[in-house]
Protein backbone atom coordinates (compact mmCIF):
# COMPACT_ATOMS: atom_id res chain seq x y z
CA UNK A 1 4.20 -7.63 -106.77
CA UNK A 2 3.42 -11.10 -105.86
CA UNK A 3 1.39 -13.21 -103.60
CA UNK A 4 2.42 -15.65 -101.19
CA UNK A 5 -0.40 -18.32 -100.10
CA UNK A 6 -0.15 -20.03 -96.72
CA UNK A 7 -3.08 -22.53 -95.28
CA UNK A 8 -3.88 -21.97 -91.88
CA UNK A 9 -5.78 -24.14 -88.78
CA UNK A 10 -6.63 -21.65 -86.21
CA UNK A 11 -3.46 -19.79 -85.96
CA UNK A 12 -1.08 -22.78 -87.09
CA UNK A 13 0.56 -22.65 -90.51
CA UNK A 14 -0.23 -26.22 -92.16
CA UNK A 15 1.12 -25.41 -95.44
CA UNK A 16 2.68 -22.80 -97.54
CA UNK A 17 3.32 -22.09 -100.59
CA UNK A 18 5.68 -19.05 -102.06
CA UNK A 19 7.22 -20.88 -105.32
CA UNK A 20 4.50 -19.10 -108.03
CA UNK A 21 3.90 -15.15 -106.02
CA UNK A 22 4.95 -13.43 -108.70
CA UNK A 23 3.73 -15.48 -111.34
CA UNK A 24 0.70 -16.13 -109.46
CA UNK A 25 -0.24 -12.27 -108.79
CA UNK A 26 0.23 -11.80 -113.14
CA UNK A 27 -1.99 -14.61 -113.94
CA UNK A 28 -5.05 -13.61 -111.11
CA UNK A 29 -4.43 -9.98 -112.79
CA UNK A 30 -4.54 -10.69 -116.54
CA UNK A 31 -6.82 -13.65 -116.98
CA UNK A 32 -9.42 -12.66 -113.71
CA UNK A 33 -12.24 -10.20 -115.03
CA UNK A 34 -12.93 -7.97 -112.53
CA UNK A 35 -15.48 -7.85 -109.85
CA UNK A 36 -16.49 -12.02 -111.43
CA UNK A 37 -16.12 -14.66 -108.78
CA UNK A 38 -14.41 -15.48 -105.64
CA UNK A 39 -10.61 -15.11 -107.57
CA UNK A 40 -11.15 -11.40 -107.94
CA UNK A 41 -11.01 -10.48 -104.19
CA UNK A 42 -7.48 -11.66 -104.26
CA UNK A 43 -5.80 -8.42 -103.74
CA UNK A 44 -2.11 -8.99 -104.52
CA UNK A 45 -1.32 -5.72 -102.09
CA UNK A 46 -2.90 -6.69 -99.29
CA UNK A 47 -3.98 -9.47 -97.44
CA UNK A 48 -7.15 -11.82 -98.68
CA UNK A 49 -8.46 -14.23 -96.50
CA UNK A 50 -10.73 -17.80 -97.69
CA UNK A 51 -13.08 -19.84 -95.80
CA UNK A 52 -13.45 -23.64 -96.47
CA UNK A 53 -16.29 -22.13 -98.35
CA UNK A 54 -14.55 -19.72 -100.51
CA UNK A 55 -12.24 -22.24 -101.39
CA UNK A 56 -14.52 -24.46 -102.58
CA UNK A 57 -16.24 -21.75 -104.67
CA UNK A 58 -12.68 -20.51 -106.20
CA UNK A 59 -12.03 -24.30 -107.22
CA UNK A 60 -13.97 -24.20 -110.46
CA UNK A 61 -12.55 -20.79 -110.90
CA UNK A 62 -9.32 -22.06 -111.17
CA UNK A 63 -10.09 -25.16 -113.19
CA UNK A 64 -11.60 -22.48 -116.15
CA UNK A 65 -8.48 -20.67 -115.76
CA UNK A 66 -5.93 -23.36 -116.64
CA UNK A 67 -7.17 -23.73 -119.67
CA UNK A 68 -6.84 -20.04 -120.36
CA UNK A 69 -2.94 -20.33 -119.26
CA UNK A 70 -0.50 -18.75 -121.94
CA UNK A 71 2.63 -20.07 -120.58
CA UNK A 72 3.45 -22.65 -118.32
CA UNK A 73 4.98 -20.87 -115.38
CA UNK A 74 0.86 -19.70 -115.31
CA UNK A 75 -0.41 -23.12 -115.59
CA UNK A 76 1.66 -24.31 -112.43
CA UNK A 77 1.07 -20.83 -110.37
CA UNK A 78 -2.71 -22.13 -111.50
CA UNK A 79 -2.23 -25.91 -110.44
CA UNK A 80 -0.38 -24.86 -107.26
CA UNK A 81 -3.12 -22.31 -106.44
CA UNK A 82 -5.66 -25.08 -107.01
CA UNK A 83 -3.87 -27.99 -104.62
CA UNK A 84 -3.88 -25.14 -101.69
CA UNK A 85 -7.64 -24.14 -102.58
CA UNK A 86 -8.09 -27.96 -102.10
CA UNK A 87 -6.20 -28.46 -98.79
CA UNK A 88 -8.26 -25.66 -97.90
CA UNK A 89 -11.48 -27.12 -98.84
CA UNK A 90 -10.57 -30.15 -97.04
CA UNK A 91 -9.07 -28.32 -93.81
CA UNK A 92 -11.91 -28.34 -90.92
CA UNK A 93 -11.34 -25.04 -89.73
CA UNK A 94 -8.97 -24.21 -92.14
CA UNK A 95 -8.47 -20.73 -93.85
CA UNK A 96 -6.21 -19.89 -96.87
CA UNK A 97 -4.07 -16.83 -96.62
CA UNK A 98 -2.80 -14.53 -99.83
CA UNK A 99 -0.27 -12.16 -98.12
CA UNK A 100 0.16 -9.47 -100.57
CA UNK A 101 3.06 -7.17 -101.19
């Protein structure tokens, strides 16, 4: 299980990022409570897409979660996960991708 991230502009790849899946899908599973915010409609088995909007939203989602981190292979899926929420936010017309296993 694991989940890749890749930020797209209409149906351009800007960025990716594929370093933390694994890592990434563990943390969003053991420290999101289910059904609370924007984080916990990251499926990590199928495919979640963000707005600008969403991203924003997820930001201070992420920030709570960092400090919640019990390793830190967590803490830099979480600090990765929050740079492409950023790029995201910052993207005009941009949408964040988490392709799922």
């Amino acid at each position: 299980m694991g989940i890749e991230i890749e930020l797209r502009q209409r149906d351009t790849v800007v960025r990716r990022s594929y370093e933390h899946g694994e890592t990434l899908a563990l943390a969003l599973d053991t420290l999101v409570p289910p059904g609370q915010g924007r984080l916990s409609q990251i499926d990590p088995y199928r495919d979640t897409r963000f707005t600008e909007q969403d991203a924003r939203a997820a930001l201070p989602e992420v920030a709570a979660l960092v400090d919640q981190c019990t390793s830190p292979f967590q803490q830099a899926a979480l600090l990765d996960l929050a740079e492409m929420l950023t790029a995201c936010a910052e993207t005009p017309g941009g949408c964040l991708w988490f392709i799922g296993d």
